[in-house]
Protein backbone atom coordinates (compact mmCIF):
# COMPACT_ATOMS: atom_id res chain seq x y z
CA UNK A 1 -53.13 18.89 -19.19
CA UNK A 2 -51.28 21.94 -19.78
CA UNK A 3 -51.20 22.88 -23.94
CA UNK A 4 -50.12 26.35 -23.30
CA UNK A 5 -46.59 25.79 -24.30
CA UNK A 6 -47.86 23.65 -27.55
CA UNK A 7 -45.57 20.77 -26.39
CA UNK A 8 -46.90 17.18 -27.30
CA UNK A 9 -48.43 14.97 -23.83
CA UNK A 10 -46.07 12.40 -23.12
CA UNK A 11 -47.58 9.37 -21.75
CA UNK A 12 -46.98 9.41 -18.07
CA UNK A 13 -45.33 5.61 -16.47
CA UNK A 14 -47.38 4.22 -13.45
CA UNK A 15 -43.85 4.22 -11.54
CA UNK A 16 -45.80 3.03 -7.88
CA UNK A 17 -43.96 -0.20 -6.69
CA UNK A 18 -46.55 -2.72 -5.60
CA UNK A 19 -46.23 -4.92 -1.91
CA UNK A 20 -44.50 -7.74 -4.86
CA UNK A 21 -42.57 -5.18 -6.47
CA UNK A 22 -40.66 -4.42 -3.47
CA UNK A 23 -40.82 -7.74 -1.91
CA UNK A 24 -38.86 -9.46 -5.66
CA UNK A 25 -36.70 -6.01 -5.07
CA UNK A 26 -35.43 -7.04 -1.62
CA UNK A 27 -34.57 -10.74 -3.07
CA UNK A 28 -32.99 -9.56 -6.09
CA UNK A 29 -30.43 -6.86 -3.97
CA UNK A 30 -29.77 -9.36 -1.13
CA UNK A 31 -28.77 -11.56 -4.25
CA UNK A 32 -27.20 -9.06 -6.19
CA UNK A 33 -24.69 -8.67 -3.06
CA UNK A 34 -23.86 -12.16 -3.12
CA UNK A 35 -22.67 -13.15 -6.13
CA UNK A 36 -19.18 -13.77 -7.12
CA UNK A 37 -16.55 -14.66 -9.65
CA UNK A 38 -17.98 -15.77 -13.44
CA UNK A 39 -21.19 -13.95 -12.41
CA UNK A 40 -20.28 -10.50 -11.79
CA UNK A 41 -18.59 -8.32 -14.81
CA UNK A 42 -16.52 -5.79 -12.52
CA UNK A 43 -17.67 -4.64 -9.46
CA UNK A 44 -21.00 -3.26 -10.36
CA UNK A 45 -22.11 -5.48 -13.28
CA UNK A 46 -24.26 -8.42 -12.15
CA UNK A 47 -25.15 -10.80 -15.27
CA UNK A 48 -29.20 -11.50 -15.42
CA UNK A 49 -28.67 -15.08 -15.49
CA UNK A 50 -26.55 -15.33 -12.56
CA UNK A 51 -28.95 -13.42 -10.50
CA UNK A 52 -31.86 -15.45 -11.31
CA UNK A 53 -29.52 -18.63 -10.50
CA UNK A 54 -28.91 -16.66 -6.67
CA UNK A 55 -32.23 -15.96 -6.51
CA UNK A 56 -33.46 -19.23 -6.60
CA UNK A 57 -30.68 -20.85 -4.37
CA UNK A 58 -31.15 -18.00 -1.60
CA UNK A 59 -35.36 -19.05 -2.04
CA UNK A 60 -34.15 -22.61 -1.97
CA UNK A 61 -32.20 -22.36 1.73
CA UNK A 62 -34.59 -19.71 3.00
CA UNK A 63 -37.81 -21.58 2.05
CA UNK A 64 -38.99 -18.62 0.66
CA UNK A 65 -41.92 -18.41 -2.29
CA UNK A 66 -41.44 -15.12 -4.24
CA UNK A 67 -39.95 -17.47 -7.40
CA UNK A 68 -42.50 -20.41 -7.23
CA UNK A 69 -43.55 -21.10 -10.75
CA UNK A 70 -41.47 -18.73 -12.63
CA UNK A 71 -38.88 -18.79 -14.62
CA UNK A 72 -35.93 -16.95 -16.36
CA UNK A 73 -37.68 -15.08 -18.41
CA UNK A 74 -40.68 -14.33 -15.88
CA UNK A 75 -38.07 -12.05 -14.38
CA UNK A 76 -36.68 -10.89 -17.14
CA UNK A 77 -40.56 -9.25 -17.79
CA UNK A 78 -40.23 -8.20 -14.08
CA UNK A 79 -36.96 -6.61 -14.80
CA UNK A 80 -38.06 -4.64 -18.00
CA UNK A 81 -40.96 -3.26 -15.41
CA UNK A 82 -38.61 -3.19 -12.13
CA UNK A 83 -36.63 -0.47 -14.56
CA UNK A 84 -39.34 1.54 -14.63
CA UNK A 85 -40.70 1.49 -11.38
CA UNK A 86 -39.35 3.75 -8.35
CA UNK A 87 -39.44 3.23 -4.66
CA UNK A 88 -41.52 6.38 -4.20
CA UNK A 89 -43.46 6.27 -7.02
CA UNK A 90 -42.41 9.20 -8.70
CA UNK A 91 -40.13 10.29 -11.82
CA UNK A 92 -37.55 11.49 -9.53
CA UNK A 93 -37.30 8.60 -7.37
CA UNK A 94 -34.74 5.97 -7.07
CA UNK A 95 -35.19 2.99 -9.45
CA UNK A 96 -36.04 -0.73 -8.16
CA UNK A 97 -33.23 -1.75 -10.50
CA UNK A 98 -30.67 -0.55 -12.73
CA UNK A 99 -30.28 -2.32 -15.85
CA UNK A 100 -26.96 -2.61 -18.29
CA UNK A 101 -26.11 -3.78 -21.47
CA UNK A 102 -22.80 -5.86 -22.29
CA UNK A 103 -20.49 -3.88 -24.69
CA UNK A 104 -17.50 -6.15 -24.42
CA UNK A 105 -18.99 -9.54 -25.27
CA UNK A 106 -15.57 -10.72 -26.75
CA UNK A 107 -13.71 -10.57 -22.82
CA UNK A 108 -17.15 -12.78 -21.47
CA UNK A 109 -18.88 -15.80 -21.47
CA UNK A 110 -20.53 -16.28 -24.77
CA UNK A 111 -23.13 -18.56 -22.90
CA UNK A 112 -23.88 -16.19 -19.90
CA UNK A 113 -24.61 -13.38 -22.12
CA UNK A 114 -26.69 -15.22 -24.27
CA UNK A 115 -28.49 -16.15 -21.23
CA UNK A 116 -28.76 -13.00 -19.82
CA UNK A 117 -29.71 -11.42 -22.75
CA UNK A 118 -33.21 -9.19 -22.28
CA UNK A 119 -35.04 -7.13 -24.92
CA UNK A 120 -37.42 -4.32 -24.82
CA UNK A 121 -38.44 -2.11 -28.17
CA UNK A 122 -34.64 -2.09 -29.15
CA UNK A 123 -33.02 -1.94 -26.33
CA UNK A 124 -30.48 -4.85 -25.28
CA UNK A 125 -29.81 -5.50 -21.42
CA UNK A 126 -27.54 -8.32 -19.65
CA UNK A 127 -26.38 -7.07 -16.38
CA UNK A 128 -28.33 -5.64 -13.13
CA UNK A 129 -26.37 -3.12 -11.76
CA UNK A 130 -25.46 -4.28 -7.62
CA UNK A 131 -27.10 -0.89 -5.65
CA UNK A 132 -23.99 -1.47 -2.83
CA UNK A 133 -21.14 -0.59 -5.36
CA UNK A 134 -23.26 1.77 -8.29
CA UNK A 135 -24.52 3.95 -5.81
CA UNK A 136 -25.22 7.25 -7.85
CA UNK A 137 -27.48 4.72 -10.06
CA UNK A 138 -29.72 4.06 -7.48
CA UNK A 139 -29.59 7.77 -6.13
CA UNK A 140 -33.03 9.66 -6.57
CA UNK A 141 -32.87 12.02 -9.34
CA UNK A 142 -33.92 15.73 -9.89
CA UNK A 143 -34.69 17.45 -13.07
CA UNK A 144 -31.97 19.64 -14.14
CA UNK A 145 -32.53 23.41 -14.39
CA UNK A 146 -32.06 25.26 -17.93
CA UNK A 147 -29.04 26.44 -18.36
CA UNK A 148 -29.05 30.60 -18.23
CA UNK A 149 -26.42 32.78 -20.27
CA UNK A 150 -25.58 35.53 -17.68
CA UNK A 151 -25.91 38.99 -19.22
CA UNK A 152 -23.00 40.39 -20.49
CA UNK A 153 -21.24 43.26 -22.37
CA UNK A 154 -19.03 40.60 -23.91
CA UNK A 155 -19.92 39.74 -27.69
CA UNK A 156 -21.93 37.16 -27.69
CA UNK A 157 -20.60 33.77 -28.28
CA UNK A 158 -17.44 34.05 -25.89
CA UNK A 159 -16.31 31.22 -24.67
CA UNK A 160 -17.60 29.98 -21.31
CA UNK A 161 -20.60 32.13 -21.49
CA UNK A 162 -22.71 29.30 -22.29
CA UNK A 163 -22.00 26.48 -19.67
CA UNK A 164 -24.09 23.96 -18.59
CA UNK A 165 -24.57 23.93 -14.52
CA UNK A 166 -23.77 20.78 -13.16
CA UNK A 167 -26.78 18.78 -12.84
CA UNK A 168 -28.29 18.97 -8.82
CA UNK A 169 -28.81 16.04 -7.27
CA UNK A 170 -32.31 16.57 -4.54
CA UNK A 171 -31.89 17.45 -1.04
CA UNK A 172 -31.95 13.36 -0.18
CA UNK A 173 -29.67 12.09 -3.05
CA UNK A 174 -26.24 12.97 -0.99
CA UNK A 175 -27.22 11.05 1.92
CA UNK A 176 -29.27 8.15 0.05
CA UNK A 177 -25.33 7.95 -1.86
CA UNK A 178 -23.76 7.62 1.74
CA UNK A 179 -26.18 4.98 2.62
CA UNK A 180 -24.97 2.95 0.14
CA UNK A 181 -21.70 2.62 1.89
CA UNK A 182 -23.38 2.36 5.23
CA UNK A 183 -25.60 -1.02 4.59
CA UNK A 184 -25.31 -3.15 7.60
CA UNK A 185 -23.73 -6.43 7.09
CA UNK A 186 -25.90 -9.55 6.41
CA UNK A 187 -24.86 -13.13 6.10
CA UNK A 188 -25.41 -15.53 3.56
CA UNK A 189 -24.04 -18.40 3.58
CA UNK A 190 -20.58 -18.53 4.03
CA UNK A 191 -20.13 -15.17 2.87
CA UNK A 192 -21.31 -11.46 4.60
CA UNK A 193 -22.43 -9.46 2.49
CA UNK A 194 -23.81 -5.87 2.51
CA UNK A 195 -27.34 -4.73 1.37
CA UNK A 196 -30.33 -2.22 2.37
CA UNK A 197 -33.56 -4.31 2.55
CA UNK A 198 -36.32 -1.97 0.67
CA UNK A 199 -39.23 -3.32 2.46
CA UNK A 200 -39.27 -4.77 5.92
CA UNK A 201 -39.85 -8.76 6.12
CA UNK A 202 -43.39 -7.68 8.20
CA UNK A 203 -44.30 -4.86 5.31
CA UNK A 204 -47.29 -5.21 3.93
CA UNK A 205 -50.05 -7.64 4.83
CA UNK A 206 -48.61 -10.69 6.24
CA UNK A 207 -45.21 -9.56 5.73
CA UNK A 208 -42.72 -10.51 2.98
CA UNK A 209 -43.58 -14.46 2.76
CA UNK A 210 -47.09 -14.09 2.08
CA UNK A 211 -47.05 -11.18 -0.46
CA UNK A 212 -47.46 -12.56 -4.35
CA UNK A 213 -45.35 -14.50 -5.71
CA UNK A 214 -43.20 -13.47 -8.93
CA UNK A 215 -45.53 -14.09 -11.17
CA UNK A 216 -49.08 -13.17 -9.38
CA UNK A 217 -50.86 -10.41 -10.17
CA UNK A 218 -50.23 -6.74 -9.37
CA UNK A 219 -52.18 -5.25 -6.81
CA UNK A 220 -51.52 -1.68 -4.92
């Protein structure tokens, strides 16, 4: 604990992604990729409802397990975790998922929103943001440096002595971005679609089909 600078302990996030975490996380992006029309909100904007729908058809035709015995709002919970949780474990890393609220609710489906509609301590969410298009969202982060005021003979004050660098992204971020546009296609369905698998189907101990299931408990 360092008190030296007499600034208050903020309570650190366990941010490790369990063999589940990243085995739900592969699902959800495959699925995120795939769906179209009345489900999507733009090109980024997947609604949380839709997903879970994809989800459980891609499960359905795959005979996969991950969503046995859960429900809508079972991965809503995971979501408000996923959020949280990075693929390295650290502060800086890149996020499982990227959430979204819905600030135009008058040009959408009443119904879908209300469906999609997830709550955490104030906070409103209704979209999962699709890693293939929001790239930058899904980029791994680095804490920005404090901004110095060169030293100057200039009265103080002038303008453009005080601006804020532009924030660095980390030595990995640039490429991790061009990955995004480099996913290899996959088919489902009748439709190709892109994504980045973020655990391989053999990863962890018996691979992907006999990790827990959605609603199991955590273990590292």
């Amino acid at each position: 604990m360092n008190i030296g600078h007499g600034e208050p302990k903020r309570n650190r996030v366990d941010r490790t992604p369990t063999h589940n975490d990243l085995a739900i996380t592969n699902l959800v992006h495959l699925a995120l990729a795939t769906v179209q029309d009345a489900g999507r909100f733009g090109d980024r904007k997947v609604f949380i409802a839709s997903l879970w729908t994809m989800m459980l058809r891609i499960e359905a035709q795959t005979g996969g397990t991950l969503t046995d015995g859960a429900t809508l709002e079972h991965f809503k919970a995971w979501l408000l975790r996923g959020r949280r949780v990075t693929r390295d474990g650290t502060e800086e890393g890149a996020p499982l998922v990227v959430l979204a609220r819905a600030d135009f609710v008058a040009a959408m489906d009443h119904t879908v929103v209300a469906a999609s509609e997830t709550v955490m301590d104030g906070a409103t969410f209704h979209f999962v943001l699709d890693p293939a298009v929001a790239c930058s969202e899904y980029a791994r982060r680095t804490q920005a440096p404090k901004a110095v005021v060169p030293a100057t003979s200039e009265t103080v004050g002038r303008i453009g002595t005080s601006r804020r660098p532009d924030t660095p992204r980390s030595p990995d971020a640039a490429a991790q971005v061009g990955s995004c546009r480099r996913f290899g296609p996959r088919r489902f369905g009748s439709r190709s679609v892109n994504v980045q698998p973020l655990v391989d189907a053999d990863a962890g101990p018996g691979g992907i089909d006999r990790v827990q299931r959605l609603v199991g408990p955590a273990s590292r």
